[in-house]
PDB file of N, CA and C in Angstrom:
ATOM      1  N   UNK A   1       6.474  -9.875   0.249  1.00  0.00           N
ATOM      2  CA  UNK A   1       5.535  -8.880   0.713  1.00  0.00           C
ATOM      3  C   UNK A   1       4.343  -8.853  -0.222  1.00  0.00           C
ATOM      4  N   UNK A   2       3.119  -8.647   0.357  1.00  0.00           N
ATOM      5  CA  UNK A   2       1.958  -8.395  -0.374  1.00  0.00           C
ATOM      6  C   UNK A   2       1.247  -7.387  -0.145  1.00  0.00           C
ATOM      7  N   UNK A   3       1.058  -6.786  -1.230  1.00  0.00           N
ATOM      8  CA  UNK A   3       0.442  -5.215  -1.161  1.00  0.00           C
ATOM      9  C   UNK A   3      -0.632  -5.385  -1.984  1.00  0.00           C
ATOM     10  N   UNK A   4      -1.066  -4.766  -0.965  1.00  0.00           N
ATOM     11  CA  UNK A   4      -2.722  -4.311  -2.468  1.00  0.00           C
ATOM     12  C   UNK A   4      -2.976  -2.180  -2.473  1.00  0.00           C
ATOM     13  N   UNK A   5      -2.740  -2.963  -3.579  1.00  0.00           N
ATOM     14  CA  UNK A   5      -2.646  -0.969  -4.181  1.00  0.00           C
ATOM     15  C   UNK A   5      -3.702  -0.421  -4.338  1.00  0.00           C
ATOM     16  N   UNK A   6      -3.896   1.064  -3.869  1.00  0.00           N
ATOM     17  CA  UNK A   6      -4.947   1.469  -3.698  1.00  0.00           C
ATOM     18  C   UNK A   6      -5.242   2.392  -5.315  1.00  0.00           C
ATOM     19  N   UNK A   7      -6.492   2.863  -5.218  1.00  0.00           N
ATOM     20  CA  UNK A   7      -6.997   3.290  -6.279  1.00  0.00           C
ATOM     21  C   UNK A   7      -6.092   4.806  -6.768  1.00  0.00           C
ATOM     22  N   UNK A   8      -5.428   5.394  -5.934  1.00  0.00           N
ATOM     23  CA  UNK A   8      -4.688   6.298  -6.687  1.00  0.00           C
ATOM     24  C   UNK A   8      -3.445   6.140  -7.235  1.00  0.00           C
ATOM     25  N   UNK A   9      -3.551   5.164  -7.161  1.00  0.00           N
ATOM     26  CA  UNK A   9      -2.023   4.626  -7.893  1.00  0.00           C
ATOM     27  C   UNK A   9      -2.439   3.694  -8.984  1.00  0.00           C
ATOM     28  N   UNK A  10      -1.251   3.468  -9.979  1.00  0.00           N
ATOM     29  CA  UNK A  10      -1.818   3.058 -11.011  1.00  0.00           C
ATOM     30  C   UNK A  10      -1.703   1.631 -10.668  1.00  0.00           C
ATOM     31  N   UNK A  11      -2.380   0.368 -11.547  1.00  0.00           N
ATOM     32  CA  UNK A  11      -2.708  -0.681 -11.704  1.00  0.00           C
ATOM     33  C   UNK A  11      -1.266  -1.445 -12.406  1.00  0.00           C
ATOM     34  N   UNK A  12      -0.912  -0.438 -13.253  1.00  0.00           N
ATOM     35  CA  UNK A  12       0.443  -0.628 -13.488  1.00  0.00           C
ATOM     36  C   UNK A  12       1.262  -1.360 -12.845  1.00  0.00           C
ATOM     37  N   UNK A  13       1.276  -0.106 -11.563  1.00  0.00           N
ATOM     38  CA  UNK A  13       2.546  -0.860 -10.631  1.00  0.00           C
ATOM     39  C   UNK A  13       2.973  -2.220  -9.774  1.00  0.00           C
ATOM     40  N   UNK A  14       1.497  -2.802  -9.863  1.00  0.00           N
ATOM     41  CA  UNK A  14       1.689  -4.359  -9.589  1.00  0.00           C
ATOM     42  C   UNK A  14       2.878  -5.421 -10.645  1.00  0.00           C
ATOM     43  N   UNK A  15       2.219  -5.211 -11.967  1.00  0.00           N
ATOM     44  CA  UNK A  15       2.974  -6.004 -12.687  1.00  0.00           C
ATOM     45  C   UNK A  15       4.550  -5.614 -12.929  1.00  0.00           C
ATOM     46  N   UNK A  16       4.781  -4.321 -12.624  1.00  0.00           N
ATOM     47  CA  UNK A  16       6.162  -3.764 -12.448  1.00  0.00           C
ATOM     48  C   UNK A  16       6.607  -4.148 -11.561  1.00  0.00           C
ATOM     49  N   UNK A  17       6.234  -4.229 -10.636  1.00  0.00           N
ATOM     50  CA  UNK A  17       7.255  -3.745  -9.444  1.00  0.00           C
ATOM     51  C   UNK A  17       6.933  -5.855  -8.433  1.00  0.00           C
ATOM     52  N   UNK A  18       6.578  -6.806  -9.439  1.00  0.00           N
ATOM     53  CA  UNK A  18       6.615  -7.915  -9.313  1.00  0.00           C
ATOM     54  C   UNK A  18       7.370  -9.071  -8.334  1.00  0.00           C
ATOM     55  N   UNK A  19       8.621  -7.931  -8.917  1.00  0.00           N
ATOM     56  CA  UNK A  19       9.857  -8.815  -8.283  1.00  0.00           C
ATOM     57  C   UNK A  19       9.994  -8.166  -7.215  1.00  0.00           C
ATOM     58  N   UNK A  20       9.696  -7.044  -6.772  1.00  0.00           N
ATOM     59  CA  UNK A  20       9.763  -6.763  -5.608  1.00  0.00           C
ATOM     60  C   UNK A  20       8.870  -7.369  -4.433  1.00  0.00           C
ATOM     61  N   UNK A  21       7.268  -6.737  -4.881  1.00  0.00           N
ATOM     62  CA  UNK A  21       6.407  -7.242  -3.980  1.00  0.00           C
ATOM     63  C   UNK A  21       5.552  -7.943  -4.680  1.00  0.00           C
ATOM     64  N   UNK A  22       5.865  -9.516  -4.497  1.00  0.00           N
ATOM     65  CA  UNK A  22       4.935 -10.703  -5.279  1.00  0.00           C
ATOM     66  C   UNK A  22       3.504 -10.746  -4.419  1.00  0.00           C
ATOM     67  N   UNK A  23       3.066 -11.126  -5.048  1.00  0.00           N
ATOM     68  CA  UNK A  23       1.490 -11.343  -4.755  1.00  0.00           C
ATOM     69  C   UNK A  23       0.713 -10.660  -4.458  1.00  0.00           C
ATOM     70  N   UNK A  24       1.220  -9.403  -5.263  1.00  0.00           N
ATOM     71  CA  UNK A  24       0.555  -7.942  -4.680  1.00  0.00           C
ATOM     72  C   UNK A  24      -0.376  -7.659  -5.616  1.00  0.00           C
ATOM     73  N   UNK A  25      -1.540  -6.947  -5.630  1.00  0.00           N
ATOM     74  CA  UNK A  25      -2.899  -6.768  -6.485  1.00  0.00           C
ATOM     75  C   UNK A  25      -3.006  -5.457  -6.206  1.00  0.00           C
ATOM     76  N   UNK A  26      -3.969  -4.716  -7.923  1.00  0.00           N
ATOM     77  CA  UNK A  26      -4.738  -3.482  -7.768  1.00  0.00           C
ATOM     78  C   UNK A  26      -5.938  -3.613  -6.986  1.00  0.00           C
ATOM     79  N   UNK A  27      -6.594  -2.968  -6.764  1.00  0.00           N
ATOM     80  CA  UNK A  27      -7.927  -2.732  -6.005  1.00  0.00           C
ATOM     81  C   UNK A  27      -8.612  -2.630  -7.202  1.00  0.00           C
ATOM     82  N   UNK A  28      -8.317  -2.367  -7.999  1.00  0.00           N
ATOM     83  CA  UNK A  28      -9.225  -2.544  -9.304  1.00  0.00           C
ATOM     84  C   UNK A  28      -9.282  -3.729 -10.156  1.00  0.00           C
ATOM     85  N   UNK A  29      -8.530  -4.774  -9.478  1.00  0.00           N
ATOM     86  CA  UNK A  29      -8.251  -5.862 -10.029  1.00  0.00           C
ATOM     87  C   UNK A  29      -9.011  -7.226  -9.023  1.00  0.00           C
ATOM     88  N   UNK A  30      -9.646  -6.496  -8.177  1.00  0.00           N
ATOM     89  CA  UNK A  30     -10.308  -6.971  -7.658  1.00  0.00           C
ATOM     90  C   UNK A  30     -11.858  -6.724  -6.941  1.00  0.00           C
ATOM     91  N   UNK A  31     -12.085  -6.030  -7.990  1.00  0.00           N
ATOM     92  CA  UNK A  31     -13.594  -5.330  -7.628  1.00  0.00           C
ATOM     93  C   UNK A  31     -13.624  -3.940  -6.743  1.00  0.00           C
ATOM     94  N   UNK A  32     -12.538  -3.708  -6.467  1.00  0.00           N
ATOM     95  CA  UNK A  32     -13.274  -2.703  -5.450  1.00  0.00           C
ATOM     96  C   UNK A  32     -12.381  -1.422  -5.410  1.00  0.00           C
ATOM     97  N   UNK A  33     -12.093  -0.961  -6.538  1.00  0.00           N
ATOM     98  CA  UNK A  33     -11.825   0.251  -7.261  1.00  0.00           C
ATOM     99  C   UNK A  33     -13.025   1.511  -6.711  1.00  0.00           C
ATOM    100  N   UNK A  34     -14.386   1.019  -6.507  1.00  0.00           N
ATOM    101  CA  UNK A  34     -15.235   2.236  -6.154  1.00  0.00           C
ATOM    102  C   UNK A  34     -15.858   1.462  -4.989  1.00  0.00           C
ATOM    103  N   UNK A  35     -14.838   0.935  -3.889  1.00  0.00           N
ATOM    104  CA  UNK A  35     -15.548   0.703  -2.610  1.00  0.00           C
ATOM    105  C   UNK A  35     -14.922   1.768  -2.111  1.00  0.00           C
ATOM    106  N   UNK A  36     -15.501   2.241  -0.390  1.00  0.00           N
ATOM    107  CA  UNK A  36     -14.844   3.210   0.448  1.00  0.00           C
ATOM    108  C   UNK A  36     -13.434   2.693   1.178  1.00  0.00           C
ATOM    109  N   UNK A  37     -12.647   3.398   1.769  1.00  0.00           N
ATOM    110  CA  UNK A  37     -11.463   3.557   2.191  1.00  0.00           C
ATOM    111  C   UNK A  37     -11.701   2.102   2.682  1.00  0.00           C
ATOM    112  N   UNK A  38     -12.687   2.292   4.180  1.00  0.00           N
ATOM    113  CA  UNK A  38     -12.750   0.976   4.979  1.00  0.00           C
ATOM    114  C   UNK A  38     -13.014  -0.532   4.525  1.00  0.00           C
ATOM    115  N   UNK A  39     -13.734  -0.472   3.386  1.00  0.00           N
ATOM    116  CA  UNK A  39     -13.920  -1.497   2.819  1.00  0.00           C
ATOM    117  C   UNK A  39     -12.679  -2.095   2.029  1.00  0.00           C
ATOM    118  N   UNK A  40     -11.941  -0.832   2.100  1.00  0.00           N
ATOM    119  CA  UNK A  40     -10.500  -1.964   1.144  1.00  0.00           C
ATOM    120  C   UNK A  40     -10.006  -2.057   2.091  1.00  0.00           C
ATOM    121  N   UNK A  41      -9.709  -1.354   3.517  1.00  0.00           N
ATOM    122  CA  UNK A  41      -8.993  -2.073   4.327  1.00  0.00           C
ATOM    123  C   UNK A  41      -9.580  -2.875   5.100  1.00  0.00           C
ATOM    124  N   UNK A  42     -10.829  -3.353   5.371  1.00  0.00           N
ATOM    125  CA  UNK A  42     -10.954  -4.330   5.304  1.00  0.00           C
ATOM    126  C   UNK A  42     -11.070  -5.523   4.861  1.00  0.00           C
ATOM    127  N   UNK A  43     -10.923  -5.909   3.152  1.00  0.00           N
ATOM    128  CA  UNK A  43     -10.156  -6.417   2.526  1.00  0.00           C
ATOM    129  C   UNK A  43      -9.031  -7.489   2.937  1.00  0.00           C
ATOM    130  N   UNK A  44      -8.041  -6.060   2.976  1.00  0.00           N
ATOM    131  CA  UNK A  44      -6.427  -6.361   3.086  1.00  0.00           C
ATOM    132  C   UNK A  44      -6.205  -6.865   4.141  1.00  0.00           C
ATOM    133  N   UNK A  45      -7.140  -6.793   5.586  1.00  0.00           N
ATOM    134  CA  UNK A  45      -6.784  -7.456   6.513  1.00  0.00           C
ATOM    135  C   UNK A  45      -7.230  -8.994   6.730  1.00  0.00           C
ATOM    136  N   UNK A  46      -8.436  -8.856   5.845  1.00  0.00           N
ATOM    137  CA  UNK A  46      -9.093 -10.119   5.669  1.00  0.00           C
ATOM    138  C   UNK A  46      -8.508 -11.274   4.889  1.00  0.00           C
ATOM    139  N   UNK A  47      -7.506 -10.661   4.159  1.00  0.00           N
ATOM    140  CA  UNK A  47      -6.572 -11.692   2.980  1.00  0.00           C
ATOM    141  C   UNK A  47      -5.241 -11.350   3.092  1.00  0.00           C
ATOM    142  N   UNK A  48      -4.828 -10.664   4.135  1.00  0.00           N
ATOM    143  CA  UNK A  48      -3.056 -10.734   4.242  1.00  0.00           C
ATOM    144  C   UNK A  48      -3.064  -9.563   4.037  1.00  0.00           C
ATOM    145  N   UNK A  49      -3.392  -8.752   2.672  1.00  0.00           N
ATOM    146  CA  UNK A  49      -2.395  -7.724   2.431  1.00  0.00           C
ATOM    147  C   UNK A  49      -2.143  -6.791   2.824  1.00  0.00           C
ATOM    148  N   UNK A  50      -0.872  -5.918   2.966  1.00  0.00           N
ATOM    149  CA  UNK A  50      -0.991  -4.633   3.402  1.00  0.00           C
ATOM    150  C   UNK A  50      -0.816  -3.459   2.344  1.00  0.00           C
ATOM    151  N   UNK A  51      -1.053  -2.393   2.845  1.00  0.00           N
ATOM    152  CA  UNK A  51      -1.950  -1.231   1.684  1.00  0.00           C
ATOM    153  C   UNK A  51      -0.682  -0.242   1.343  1.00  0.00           C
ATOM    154  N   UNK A  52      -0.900   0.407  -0.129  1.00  0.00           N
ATOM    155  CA  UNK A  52       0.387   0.987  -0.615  1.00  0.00           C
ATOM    156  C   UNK A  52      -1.222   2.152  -1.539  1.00  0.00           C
ATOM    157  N   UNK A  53      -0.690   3.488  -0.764  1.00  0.00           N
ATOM    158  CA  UNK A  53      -1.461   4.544  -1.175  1.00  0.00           C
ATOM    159  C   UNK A  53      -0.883   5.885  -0.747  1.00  0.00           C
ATOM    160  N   UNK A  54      -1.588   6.940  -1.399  1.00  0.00           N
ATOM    161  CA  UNK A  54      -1.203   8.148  -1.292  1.00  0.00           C
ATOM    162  C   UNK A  54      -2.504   8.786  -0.548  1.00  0.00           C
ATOM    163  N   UNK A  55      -3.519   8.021   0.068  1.00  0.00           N
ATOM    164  CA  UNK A  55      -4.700   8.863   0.786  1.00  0.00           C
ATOM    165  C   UNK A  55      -4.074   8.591   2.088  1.00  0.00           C
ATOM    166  N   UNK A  56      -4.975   9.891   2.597  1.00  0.00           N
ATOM    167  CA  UNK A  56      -4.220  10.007   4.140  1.00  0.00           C
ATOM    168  C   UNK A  56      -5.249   9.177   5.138  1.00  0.00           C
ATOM    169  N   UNK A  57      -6.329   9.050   4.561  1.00  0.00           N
ATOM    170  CA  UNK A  57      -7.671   8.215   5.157  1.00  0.00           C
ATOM    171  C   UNK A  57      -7.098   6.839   5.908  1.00  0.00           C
ATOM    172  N   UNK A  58      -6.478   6.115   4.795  1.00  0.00           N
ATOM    173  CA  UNK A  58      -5.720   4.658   5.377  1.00  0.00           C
ATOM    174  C   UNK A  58      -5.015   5.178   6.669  1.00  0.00           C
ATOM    175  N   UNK A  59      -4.106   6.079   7.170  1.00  0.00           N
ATOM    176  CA  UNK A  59      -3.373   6.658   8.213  1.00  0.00           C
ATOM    177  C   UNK A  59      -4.497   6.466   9.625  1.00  0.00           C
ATOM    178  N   UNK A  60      -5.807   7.178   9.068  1.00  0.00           N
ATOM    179  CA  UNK A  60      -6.882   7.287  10.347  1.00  0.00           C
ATOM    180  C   UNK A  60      -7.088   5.868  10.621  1.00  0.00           C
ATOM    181  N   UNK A  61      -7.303   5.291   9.742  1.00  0.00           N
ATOM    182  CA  UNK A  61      -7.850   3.803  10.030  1.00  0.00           C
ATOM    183  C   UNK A  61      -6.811   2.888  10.762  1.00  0.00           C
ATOM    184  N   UNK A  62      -5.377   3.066  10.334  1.00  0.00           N
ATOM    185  CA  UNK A  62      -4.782   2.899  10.973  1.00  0.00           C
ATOM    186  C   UNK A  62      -4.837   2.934  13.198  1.00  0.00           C
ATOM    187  N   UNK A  63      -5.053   4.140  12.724  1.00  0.00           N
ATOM    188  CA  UNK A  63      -4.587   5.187  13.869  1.00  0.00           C
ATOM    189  C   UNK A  63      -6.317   4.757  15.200  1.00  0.00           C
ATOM    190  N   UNK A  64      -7.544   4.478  14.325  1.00  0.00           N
ATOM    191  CA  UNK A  64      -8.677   3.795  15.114  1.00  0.00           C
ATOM    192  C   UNK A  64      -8.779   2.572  15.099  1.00  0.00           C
ATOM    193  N   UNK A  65      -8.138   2.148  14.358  1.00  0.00           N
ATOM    194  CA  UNK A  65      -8.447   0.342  14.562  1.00  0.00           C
ATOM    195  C   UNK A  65      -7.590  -0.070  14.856  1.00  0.00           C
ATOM    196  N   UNK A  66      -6.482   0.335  14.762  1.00  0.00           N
ATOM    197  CA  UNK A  66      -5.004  -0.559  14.728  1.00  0.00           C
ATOM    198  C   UNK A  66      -4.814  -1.157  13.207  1.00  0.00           C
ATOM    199  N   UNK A  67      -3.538  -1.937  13.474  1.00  0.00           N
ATOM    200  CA  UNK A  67      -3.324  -3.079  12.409  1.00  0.00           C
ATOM    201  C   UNK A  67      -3.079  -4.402  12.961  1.00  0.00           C
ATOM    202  N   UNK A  68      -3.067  -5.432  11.834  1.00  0.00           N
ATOM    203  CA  UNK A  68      -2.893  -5.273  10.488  1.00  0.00           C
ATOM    204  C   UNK A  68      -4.638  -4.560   9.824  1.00  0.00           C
ATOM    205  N   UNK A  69      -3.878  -4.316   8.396  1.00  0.00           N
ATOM    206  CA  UNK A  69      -3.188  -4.632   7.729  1.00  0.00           C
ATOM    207  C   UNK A  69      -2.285  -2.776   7.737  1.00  0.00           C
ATOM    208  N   UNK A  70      -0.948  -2.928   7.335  1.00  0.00           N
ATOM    209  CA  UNK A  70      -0.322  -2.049   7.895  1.00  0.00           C
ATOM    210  C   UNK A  70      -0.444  -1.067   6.547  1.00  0.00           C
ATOM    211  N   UNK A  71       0.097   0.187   6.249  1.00  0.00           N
ATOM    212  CA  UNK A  71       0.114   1.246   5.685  1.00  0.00           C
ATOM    213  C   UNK A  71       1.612   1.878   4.848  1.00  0.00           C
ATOM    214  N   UNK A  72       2.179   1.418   3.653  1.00  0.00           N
ATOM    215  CA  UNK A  72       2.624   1.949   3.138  1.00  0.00           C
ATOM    216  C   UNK A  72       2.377   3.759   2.667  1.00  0.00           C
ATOM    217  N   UNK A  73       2.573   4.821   3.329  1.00  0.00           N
ATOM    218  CA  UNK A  73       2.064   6.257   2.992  1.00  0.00           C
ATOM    219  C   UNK A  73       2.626   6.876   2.160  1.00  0.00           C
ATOM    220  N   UNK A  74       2.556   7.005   1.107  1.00  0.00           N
ATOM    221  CA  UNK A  74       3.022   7.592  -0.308  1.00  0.00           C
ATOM    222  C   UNK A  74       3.162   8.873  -0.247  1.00  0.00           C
ATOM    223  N   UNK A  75       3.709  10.052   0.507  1.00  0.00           N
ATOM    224  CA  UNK A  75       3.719  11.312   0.321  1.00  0.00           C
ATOM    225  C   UNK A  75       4.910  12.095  -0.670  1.00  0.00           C
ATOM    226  N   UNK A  76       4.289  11.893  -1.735  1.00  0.00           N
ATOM    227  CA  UNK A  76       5.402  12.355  -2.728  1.00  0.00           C
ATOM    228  C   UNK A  76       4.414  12.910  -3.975  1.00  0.00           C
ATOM    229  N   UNK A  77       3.574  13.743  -3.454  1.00  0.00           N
ATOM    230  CA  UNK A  77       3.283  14.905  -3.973  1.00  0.00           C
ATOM    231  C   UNK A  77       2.681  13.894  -5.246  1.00  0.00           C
ATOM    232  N   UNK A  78       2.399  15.062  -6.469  1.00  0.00           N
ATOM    233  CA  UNK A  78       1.987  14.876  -7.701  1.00  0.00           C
ATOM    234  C   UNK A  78       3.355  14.383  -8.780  1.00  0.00           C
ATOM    235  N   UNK A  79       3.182  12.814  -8.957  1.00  0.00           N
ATOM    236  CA  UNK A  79       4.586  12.382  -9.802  1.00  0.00           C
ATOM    237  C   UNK A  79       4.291  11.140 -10.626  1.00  0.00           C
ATOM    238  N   UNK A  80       4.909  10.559 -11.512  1.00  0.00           N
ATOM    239  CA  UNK A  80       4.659  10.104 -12.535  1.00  0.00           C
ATOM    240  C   UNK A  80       4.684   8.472 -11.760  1.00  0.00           C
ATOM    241  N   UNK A  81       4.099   7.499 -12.333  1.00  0.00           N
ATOM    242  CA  UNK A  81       3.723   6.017 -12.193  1.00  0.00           C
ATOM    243  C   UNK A  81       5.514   5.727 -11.833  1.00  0.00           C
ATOM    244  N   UNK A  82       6.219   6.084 -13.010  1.00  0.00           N
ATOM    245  CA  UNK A  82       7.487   5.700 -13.013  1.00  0.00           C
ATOM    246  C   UNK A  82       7.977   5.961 -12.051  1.00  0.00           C
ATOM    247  N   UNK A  83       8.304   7.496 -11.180  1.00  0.00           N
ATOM    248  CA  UNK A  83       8.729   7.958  -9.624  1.00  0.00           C
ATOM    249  C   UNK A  83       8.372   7.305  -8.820  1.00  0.00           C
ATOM    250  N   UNK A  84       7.023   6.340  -8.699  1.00  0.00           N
ATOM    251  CA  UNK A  84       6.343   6.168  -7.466  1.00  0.00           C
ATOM    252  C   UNK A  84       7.136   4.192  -7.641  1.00  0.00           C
ATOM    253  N   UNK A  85       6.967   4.223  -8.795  1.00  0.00           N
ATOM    254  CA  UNK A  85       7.851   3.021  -8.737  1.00  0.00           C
ATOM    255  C   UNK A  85       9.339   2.857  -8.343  1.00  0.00           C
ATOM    256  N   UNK A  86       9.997   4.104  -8.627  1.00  0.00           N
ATOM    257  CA  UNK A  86      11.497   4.223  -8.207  1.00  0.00           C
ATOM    258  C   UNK A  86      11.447   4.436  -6.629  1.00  0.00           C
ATOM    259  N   UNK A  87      10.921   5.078  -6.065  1.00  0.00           N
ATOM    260  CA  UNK A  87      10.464   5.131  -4.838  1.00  0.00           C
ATOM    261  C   UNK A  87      10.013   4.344  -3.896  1.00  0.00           C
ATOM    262  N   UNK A  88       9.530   3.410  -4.812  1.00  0.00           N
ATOM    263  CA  UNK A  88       9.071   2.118  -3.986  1.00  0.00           C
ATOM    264  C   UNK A  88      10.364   0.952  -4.036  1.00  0.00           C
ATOM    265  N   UNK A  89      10.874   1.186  -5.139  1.00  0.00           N
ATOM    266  CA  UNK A  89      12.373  -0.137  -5.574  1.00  0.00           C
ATOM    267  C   UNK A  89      13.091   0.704  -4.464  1.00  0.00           C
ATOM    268  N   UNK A  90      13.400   1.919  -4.799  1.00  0.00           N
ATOM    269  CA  UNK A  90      14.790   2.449  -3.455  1.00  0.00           C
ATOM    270  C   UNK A  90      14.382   1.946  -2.133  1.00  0.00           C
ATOM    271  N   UNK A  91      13.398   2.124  -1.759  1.00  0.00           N
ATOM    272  CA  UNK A  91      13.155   2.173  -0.269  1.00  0.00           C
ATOM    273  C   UNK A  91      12.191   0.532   0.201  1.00  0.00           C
ATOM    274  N   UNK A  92      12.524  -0.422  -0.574  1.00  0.00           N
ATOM    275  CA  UNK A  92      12.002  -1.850  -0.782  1.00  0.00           C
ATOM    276  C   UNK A  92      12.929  -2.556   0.784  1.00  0.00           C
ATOM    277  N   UNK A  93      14.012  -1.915   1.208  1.00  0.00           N
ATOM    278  CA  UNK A  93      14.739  -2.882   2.017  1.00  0.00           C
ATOM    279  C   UNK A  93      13.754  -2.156   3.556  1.00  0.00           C
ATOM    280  N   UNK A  94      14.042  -0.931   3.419  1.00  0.00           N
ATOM    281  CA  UNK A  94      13.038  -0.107   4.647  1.00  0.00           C
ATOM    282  C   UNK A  94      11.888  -0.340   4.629  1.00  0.00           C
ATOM    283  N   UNK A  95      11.301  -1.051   3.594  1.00  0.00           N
ATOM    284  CA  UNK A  95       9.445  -1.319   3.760  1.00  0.00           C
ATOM    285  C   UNK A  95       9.318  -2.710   4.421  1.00  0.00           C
ATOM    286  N   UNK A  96      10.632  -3.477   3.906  1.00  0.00           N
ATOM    287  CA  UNK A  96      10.222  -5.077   4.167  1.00  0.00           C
ATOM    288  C   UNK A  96      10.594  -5.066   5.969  1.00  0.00           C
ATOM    289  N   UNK A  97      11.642  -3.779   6.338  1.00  0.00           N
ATOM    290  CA  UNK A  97      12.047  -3.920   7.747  1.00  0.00           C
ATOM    291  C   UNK A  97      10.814  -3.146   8.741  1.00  0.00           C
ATOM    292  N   UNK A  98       9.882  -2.328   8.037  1.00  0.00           N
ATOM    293  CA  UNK A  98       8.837  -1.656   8.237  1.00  0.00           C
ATOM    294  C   UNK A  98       7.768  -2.834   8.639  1.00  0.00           C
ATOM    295  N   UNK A  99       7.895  -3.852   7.186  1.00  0.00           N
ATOM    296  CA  UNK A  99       6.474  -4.965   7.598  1.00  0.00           C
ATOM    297  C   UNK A  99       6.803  -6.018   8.655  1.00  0.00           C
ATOM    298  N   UNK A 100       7.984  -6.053   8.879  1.00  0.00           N
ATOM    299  CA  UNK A 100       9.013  -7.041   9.952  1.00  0.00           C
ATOM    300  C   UNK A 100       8.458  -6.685  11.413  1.00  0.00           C
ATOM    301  N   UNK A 101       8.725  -5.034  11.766  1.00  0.00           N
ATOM    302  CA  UNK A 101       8.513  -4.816  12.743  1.00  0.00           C
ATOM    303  C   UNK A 101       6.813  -4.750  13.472  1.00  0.00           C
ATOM    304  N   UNK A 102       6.811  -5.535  14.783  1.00  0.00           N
ATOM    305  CA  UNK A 102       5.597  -5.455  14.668  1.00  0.00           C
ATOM    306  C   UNK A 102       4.708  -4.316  15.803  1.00  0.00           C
ATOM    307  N   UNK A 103       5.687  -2.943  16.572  1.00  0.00           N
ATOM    308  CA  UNK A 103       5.085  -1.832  16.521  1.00  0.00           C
ATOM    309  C   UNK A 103       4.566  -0.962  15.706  1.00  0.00           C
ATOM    310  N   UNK A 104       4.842  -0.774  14.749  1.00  0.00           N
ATOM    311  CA  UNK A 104       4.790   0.261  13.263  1.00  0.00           C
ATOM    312  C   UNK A 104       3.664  -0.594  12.566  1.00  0.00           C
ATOM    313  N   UNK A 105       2.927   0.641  12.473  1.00  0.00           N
ATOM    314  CA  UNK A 105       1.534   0.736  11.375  1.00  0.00           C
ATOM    315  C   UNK A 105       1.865   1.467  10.422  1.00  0.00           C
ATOM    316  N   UNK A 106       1.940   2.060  10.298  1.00  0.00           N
ATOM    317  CA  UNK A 106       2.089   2.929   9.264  1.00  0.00           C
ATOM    318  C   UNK A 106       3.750   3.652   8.821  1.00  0.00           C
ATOM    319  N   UNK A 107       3.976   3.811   7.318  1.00  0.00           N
ATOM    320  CA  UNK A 107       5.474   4.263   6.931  1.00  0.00           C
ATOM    321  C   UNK A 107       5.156   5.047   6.284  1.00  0.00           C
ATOM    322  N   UNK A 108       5.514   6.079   6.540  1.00  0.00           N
ATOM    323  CA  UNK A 108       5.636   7.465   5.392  1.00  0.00           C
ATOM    324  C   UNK A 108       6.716   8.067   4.845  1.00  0.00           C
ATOM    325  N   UNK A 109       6.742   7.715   3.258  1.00  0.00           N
ATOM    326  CA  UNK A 109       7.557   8.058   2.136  1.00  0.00           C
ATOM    327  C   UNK A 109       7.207   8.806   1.628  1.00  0.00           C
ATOM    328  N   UNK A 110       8.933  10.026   1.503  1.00  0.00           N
ATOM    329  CA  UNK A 110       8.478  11.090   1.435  1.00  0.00           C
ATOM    330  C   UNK A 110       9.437  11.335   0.321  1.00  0.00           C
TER     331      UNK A 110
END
């Protein structure tokens, strides 16, 4: 799986969470840390990846354009780099069956 992480999440969690989702990048690791919502998802659709964030904006874009690129939804409140990483390892078998399926845009983890 390839994710590109959005700017409210830390940059961190790429190199952590490695073995899970390889070839996955920050948005700040690729210039566009201070582009708008649409511009990173257009991005991610333009190069494979799909998006792992806690803004609800990615959801709309979803929801008017369609996908790809699809929507990991982070709703787990205010929590530490480390939670959002445990959160992402627990629920790694439901994301990959999430990116499998090809009705579902969007997954919200809660």
């Amino acid at each position: 799986m390839k994710f590109l992480f959005d700017h409210n999440l830390s940059p961190r969690l790429v190199q952590r969470l490695a073995d899970v989702f390889p070839q996955s990048a920050h948005v700040s690791s690729l210039g566009l840390e201070k582009e708008s919502d649409f511009v990173v998802w257009t991005y991610a659709q333009a190069n494979a990846f799909d998006i792992i964030t806690k803004d609800t904006d990615f959801n709309d874009l979803v929801f008017l354009h369609g996908f790809p690129p699809k929507i990991v939804w982070l709703r787990l409140g205010n929590c530490t780099t480390t939670e959002i990483e445990d959160a992402l390892r627990k629920n790694a078998d439901l994301i990959q069956q999430f990116i499998a399926d090809s009705e579902s845009g969007v997954l919200e983890l809660q």
